[in-house]
PDB file of N, CA and C in Angstrom:
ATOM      1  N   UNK A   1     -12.267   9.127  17.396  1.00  0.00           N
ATOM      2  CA  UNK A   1     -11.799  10.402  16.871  1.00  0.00           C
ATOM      3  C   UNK A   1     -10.357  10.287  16.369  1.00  0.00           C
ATOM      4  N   UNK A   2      -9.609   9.329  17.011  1.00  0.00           N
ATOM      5  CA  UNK A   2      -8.031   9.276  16.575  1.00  0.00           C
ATOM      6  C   UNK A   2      -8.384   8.340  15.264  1.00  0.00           C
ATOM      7  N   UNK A   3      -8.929   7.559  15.231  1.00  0.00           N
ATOM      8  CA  UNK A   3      -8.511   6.912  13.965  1.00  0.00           C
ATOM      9  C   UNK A   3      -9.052   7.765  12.588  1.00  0.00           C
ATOM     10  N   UNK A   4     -10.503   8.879  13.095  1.00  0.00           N
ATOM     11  CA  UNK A   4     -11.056   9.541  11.983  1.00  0.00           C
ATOM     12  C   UNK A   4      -9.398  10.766  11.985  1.00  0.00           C
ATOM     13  N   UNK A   5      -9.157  11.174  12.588  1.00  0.00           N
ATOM     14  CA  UNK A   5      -8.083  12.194  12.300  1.00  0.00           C
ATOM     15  C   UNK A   5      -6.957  11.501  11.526  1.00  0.00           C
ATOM     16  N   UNK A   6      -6.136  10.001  11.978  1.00  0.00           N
ATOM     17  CA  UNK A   6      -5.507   9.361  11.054  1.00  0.00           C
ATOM     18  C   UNK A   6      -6.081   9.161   9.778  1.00  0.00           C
ATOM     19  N   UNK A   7      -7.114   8.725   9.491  1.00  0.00           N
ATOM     20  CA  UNK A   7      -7.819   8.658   8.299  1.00  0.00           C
ATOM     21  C   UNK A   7      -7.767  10.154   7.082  1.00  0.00           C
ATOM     22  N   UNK A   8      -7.935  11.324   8.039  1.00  0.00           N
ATOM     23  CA  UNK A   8      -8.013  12.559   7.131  1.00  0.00           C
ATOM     24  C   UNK A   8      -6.668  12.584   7.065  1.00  0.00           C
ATOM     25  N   UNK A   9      -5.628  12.657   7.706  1.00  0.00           N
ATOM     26  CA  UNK A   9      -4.198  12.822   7.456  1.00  0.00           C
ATOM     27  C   UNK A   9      -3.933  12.090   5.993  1.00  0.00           C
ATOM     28  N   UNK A  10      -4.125  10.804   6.387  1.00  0.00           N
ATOM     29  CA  UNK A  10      -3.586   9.546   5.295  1.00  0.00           C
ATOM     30  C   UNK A  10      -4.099  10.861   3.943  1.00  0.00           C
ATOM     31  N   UNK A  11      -5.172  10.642   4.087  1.00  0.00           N
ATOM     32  CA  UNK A  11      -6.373  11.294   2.885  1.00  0.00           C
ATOM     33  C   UNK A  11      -5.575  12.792   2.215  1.00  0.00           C
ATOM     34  N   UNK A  12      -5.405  13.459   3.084  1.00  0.00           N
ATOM     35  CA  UNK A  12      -4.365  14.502   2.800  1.00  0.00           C
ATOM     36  C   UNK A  12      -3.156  14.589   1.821  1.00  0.00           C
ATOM     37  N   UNK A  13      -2.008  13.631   2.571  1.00  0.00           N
ATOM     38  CA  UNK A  13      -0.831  13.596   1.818  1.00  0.00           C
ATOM     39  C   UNK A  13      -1.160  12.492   0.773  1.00  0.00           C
ATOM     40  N   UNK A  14      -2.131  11.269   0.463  1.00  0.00           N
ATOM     41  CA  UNK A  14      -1.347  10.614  -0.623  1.00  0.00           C
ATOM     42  C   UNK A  14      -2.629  10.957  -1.707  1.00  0.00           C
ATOM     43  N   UNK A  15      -3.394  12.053  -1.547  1.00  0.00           N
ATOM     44  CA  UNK A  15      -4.542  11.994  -2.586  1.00  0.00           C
ATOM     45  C   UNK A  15      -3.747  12.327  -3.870  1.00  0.00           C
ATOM     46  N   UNK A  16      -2.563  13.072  -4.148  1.00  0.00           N
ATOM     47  CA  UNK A  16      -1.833  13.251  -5.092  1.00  0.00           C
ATOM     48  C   UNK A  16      -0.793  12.595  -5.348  1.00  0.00           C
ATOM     49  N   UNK A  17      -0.363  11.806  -4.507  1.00  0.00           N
ATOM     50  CA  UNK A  17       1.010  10.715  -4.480  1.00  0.00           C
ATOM     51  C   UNK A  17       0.691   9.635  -5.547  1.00  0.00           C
ATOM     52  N   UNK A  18       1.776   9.039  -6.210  1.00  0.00           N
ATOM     53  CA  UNK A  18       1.609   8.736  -7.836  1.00  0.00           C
ATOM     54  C   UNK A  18       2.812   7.945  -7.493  1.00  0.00           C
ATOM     55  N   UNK A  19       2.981   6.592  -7.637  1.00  0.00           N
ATOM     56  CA  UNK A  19       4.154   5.559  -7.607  1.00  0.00           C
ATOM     57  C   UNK A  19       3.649   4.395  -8.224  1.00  0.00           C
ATOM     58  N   UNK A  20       4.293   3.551  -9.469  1.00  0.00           N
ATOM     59  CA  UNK A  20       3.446   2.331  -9.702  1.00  0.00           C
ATOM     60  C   UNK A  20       3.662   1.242  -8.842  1.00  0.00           C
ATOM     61  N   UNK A  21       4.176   1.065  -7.956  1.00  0.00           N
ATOM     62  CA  UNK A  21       4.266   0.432  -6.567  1.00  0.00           C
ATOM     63  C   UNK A  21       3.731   0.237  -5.388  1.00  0.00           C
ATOM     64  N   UNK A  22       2.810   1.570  -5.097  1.00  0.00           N
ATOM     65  CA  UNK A  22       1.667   2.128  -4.115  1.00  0.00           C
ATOM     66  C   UNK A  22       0.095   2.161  -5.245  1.00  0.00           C
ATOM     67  N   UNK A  23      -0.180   1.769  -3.620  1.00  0.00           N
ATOM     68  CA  UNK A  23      -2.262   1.175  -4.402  1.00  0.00           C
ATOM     69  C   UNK A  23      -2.416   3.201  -4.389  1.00  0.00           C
ATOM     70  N   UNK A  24      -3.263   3.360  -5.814  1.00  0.00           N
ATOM     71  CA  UNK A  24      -3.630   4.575  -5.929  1.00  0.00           C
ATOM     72  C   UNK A  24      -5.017   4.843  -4.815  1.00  0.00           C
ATOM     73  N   UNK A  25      -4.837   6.056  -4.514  1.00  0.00           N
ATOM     74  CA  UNK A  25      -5.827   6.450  -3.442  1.00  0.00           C
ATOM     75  C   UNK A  25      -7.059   7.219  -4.485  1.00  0.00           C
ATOM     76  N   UNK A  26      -8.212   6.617  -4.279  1.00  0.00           N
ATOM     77  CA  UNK A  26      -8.929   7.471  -5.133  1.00  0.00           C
ATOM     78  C   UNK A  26     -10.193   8.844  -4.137  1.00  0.00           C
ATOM     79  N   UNK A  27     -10.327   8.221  -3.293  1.00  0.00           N
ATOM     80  CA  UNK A  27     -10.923   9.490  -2.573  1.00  0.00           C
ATOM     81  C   UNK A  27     -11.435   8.417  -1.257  1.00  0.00           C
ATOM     82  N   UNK A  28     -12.607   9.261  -0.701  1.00  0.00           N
ATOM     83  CA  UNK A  28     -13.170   8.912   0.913  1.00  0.00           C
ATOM     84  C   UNK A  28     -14.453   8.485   0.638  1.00  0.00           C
ATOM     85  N   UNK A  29     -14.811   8.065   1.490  1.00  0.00           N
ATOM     86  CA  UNK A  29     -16.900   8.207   1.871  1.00  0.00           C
ATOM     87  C   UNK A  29     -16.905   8.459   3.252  1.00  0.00           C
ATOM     88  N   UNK A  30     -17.633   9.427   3.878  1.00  0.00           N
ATOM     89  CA  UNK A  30     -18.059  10.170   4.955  1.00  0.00           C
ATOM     90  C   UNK A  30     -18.920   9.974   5.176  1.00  0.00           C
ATOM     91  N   UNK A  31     -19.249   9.164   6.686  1.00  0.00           N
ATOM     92  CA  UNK A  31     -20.444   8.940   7.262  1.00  0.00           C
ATOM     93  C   UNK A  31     -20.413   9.689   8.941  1.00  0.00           C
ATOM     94  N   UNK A  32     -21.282  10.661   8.276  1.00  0.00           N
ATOM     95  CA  UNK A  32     -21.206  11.895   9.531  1.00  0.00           C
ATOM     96  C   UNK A  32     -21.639  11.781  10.230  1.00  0.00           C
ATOM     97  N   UNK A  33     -22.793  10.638  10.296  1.00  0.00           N
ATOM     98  CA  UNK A  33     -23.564  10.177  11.323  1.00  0.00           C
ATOM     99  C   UNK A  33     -22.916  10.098  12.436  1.00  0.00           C
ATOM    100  N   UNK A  34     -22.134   8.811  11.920  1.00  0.00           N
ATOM    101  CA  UNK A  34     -21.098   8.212  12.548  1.00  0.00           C
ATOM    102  C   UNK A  34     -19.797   8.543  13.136  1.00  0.00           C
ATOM    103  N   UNK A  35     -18.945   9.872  12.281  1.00  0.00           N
ATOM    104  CA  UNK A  35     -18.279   9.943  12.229  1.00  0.00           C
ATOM    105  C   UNK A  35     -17.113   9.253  11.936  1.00  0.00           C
ATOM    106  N   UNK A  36     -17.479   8.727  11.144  1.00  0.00           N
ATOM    107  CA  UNK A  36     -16.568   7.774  10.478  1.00  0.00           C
ATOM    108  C   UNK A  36     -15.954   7.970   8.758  1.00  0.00           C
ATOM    109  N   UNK A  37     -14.874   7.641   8.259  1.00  0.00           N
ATOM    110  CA  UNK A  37     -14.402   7.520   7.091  1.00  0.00           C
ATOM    111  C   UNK A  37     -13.617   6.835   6.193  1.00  0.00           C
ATOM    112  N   UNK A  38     -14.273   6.313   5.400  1.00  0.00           N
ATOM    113  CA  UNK A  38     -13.489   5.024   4.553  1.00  0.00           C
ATOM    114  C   UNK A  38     -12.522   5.839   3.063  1.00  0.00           C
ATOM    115  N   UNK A  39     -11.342   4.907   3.268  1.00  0.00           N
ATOM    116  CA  UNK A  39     -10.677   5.735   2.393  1.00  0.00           C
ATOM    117  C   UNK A  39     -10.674   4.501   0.845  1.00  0.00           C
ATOM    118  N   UNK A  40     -10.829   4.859   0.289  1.00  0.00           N
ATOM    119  CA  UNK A  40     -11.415   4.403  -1.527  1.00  0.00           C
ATOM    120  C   UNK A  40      -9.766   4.181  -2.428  1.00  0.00           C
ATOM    121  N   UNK A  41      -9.772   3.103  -1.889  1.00  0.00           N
ATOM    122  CA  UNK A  41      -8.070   2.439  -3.262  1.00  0.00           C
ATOM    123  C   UNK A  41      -8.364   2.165  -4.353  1.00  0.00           C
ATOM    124  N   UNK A  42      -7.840   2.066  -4.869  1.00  0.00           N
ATOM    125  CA  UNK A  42      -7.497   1.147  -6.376  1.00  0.00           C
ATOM    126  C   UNK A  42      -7.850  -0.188  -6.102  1.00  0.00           C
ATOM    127  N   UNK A  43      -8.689  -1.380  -6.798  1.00  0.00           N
ATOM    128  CA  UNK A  43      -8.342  -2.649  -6.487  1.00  0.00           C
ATOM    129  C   UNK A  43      -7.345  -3.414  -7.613  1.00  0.00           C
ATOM    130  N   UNK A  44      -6.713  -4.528  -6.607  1.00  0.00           N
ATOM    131  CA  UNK A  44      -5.393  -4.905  -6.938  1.00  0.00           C
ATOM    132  C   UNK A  44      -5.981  -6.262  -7.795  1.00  0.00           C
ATOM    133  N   UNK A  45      -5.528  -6.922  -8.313  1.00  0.00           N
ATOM    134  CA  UNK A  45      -5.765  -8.205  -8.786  1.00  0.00           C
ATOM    135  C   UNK A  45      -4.051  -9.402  -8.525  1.00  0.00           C
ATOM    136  N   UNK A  46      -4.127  -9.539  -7.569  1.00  0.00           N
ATOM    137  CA  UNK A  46      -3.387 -10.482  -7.078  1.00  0.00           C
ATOM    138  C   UNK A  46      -3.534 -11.140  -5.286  1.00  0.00           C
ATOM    139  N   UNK A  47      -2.281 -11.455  -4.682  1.00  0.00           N
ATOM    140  CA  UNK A  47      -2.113 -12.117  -3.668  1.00  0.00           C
ATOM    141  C   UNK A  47      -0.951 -11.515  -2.490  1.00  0.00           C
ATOM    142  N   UNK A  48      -1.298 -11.501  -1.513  1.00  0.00           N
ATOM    143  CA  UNK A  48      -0.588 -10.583  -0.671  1.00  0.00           C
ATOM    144  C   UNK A  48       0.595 -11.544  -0.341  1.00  0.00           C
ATOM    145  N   UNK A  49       1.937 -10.937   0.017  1.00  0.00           N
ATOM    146  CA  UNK A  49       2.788 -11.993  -0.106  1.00  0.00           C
ATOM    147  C   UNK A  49       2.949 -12.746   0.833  1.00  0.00           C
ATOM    148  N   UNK A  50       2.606 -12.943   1.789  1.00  0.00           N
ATOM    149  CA  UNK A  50       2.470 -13.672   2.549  1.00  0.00           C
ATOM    150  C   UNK A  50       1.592 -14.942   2.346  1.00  0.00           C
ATOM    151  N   UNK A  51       0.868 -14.785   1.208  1.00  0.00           N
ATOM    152  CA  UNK A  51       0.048 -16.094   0.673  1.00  0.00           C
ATOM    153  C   UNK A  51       0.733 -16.304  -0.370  1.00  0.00           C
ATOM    154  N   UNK A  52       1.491 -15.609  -1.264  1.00  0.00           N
ATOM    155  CA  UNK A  52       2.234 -16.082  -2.172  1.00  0.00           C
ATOM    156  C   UNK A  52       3.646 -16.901  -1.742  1.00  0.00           C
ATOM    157  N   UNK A  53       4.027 -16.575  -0.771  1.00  0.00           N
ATOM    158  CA  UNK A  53       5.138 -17.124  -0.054  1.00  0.00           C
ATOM    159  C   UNK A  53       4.712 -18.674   0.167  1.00  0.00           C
ATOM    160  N   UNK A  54       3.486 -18.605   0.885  1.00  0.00           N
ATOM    161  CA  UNK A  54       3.296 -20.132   1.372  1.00  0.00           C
ATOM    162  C   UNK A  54       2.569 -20.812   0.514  1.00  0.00           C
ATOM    163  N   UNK A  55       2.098 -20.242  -0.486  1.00  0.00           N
ATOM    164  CA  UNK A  55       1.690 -21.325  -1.986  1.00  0.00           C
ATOM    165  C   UNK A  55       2.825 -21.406  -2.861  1.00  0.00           C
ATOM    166  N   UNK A  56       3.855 -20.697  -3.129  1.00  0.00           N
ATOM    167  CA  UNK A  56       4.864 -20.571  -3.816  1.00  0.00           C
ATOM    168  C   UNK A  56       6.285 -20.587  -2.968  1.00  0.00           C
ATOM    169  N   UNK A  57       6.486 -22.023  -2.012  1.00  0.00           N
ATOM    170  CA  UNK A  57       8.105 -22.064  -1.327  1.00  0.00           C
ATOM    171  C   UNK A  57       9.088 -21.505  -2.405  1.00  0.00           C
ATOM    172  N   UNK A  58       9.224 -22.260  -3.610  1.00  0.00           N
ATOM    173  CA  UNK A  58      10.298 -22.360  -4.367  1.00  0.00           C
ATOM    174  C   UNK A  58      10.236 -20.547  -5.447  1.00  0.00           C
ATOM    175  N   UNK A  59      10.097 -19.853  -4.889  1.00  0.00           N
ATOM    176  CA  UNK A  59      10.392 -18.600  -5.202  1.00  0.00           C
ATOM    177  C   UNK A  59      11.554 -18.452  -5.646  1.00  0.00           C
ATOM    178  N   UNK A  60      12.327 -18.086  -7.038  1.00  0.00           N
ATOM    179  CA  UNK A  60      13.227 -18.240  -7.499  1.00  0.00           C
ATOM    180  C   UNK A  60      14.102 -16.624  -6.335  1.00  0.00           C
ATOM    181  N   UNK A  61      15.312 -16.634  -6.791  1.00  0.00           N
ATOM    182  CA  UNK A  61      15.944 -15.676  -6.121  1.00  0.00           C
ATOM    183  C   UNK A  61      16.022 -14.527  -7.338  1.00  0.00           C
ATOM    184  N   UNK A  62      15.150 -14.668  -8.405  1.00  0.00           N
ATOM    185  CA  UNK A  62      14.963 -12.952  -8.888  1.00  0.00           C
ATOM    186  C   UNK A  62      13.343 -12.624  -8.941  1.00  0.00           C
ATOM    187  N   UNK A  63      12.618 -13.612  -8.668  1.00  0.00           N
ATOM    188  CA  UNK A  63      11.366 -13.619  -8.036  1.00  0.00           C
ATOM    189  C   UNK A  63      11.412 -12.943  -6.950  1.00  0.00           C
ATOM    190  N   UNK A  64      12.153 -13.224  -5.608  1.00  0.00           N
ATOM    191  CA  UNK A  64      12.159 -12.523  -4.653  1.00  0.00           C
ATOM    192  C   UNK A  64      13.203 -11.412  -4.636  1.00  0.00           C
ATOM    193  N   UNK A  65      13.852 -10.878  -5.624  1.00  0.00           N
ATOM    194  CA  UNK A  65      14.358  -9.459  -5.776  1.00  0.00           C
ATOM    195  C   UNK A  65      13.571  -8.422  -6.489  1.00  0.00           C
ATOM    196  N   UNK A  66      12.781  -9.174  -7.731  1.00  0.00           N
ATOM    197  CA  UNK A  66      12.058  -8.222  -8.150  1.00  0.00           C
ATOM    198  C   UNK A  66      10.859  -7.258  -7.082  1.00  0.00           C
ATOM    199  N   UNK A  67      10.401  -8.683  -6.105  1.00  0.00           N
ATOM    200  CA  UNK A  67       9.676  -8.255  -5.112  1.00  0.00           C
ATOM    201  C   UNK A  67       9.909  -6.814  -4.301  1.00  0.00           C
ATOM    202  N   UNK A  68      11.420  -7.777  -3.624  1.00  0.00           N
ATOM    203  CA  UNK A  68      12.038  -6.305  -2.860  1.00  0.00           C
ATOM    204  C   UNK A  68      12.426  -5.239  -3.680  1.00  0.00           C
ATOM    205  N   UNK A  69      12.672  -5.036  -4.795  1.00  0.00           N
ATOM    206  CA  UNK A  69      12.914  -4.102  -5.530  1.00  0.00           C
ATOM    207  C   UNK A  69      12.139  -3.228  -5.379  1.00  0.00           C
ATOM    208  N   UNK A  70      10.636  -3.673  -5.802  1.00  0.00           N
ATOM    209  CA  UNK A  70       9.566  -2.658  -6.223  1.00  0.00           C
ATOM    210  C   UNK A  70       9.015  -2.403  -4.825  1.00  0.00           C
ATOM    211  N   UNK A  71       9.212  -3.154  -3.838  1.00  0.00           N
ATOM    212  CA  UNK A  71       8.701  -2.523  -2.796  1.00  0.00           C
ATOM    213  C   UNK A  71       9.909  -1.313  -1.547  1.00  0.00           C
ATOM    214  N   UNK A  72      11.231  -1.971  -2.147  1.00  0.00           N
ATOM    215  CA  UNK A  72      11.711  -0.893  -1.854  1.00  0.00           C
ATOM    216  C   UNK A  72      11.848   0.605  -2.145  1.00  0.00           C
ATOM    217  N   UNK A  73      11.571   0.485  -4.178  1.00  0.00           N
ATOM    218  CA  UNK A  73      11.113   1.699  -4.531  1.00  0.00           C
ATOM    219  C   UNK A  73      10.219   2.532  -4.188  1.00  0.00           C
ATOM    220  N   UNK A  74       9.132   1.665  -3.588  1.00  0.00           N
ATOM    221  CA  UNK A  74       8.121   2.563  -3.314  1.00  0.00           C
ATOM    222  C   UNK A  74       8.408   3.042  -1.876  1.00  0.00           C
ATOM    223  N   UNK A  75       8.749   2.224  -1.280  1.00  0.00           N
ATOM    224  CA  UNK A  75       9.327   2.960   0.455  1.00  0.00           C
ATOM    225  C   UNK A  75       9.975   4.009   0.167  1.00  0.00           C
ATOM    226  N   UNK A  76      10.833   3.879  -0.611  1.00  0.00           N
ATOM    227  CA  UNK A  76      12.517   5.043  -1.289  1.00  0.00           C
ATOM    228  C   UNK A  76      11.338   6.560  -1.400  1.00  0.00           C
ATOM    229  N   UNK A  77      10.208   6.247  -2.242  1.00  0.00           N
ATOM    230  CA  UNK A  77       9.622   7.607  -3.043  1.00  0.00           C
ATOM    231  C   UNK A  77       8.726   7.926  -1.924  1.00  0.00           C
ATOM    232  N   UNK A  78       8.386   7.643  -1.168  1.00  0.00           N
ATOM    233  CA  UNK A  78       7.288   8.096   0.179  1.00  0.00           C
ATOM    234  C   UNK A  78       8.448   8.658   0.966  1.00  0.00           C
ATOM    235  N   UNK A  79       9.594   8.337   1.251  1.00  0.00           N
ATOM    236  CA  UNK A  79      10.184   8.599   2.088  1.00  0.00           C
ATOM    237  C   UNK A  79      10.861   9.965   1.599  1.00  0.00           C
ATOM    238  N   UNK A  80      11.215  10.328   0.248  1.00  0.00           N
ATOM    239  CA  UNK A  80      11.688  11.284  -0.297  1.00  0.00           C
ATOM    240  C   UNK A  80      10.569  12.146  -0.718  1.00  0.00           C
ATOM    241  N   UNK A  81       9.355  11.819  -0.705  1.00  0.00           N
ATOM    242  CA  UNK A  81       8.228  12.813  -1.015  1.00  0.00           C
ATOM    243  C   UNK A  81       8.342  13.877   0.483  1.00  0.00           C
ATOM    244  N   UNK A  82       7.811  15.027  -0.383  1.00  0.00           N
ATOM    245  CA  UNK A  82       7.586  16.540   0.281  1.00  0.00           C
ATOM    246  C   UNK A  82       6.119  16.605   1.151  1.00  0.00           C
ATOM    247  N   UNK A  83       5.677  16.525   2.150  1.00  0.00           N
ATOM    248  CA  UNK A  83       6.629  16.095   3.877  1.00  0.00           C
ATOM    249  C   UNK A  83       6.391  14.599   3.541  1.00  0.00           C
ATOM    250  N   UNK A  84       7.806  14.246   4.198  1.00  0.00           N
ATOM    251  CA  UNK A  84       8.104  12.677   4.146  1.00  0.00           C
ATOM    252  C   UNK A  84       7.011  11.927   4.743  1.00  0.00           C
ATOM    253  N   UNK A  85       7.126  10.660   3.656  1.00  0.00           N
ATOM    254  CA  UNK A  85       6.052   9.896   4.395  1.00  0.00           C
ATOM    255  C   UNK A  85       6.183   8.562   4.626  1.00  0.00           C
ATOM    256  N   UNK A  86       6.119   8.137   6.004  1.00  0.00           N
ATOM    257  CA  UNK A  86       6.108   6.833   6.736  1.00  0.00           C
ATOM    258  C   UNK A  86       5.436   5.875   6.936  1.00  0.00           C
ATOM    259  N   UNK A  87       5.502   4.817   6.143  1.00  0.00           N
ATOM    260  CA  UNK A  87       4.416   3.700   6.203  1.00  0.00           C
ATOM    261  C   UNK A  87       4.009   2.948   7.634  1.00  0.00           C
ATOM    262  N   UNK A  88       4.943   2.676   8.206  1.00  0.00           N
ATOM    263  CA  UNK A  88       4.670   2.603   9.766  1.00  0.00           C
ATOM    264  C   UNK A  88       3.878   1.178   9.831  1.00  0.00           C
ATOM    265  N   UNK A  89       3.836   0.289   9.021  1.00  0.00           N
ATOM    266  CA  UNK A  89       3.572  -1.069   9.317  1.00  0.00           C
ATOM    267  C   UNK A  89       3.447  -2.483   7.743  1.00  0.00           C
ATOM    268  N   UNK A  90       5.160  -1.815   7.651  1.00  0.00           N
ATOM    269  CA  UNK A  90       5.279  -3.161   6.454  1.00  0.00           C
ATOM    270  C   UNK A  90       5.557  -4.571   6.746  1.00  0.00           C
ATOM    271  N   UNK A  91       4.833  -5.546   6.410  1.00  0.00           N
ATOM    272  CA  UNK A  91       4.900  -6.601   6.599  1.00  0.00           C
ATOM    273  C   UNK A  91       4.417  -7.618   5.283  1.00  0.00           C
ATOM    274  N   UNK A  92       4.687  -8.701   5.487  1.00  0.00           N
ATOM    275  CA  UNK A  92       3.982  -9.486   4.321  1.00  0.00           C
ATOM    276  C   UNK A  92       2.262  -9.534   4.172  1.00  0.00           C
ATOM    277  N   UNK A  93       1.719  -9.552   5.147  1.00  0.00           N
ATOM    278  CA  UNK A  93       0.311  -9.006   5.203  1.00  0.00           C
ATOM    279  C   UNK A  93      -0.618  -7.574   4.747  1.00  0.00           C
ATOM    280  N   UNK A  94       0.435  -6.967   4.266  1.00  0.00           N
ATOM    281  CA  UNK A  94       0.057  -5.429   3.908  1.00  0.00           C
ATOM    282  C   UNK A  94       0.931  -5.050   2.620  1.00  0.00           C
ATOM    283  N   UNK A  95       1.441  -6.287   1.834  1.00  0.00           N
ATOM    284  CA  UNK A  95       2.219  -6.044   0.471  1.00  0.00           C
ATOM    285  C   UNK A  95       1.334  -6.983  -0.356  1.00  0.00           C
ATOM    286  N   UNK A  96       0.621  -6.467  -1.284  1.00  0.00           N
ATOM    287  CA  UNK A  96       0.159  -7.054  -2.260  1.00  0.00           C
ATOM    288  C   UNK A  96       1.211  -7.418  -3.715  1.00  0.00           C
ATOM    289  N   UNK A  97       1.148  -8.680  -4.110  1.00  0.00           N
ATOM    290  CA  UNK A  97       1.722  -8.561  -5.738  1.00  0.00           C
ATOM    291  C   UNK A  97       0.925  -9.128  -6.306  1.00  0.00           C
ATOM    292  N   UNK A  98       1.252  -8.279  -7.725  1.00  0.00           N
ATOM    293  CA  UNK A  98      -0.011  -8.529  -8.948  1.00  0.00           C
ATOM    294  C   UNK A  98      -0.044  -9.815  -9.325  1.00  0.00           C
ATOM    295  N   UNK A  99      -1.328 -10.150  -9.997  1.00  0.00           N
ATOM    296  CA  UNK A  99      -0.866 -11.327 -10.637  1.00  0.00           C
ATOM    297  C   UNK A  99       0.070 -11.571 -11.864  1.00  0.00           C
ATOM    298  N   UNK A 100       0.159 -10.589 -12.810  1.00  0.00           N
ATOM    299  CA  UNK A 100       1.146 -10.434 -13.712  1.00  0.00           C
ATOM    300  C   UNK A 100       2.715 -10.555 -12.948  1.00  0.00           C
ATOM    301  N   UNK A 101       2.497 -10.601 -11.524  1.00  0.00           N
ATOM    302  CA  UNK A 101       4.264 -10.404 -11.060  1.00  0.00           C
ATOM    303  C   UNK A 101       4.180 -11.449 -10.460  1.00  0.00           C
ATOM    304  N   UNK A 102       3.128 -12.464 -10.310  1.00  0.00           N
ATOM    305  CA  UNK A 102       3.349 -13.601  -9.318  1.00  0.00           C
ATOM    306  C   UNK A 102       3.663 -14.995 -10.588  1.00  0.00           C
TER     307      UNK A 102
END
């Protein structure tokens, strides 16, 4: 029940949230059976950085600013969106970059 209530929350605040930095949320699937609910992204076409890191050591130093850039922007606009919103588990395992940015 806690993770279906986290799930409708998430579902709530970012069904309208708009950043080209954040995976677009496109809606749910509800299995009532179950009580369960899957929430429906955008798919990405790249490599999460944590695999780009360890296939790519020699990451130039505006390679890895552009990175933090865009992922700081997008922290910056969740955090300034109306009620603020907290990602609550960034890591290299949960940051995707495109392939156009890798």
């Amino acid at each position: 029940a806690r993770r279906l209530l986290a799930a409708l929350m998430e579902l709530r605040v970012l069904r309208r949230f708009r950043h080209p930095n954040v995976v677009l949320l496109h809606g749910a699937v509800v299995d009532q059976a179950r009580g369960e609910i899957a929430l429906v992204y955008e798919f990405l076409s790249g490599m999460l950085l944590h695999e780009l890191v360890d296939r790519r050591p020699g990451l130039t130093p505006f390679d890895r600013f552009q990175i933090l850039y865009a992922t700081s922007s997008a922290l910056s606009c969740l955090h300034l969106h109306s009620p603020s919103i907290v990602h609550g588990d960034i890591k290299p395992h949960n940051i995707i970059v495109e392939e156009t940015c890798s």
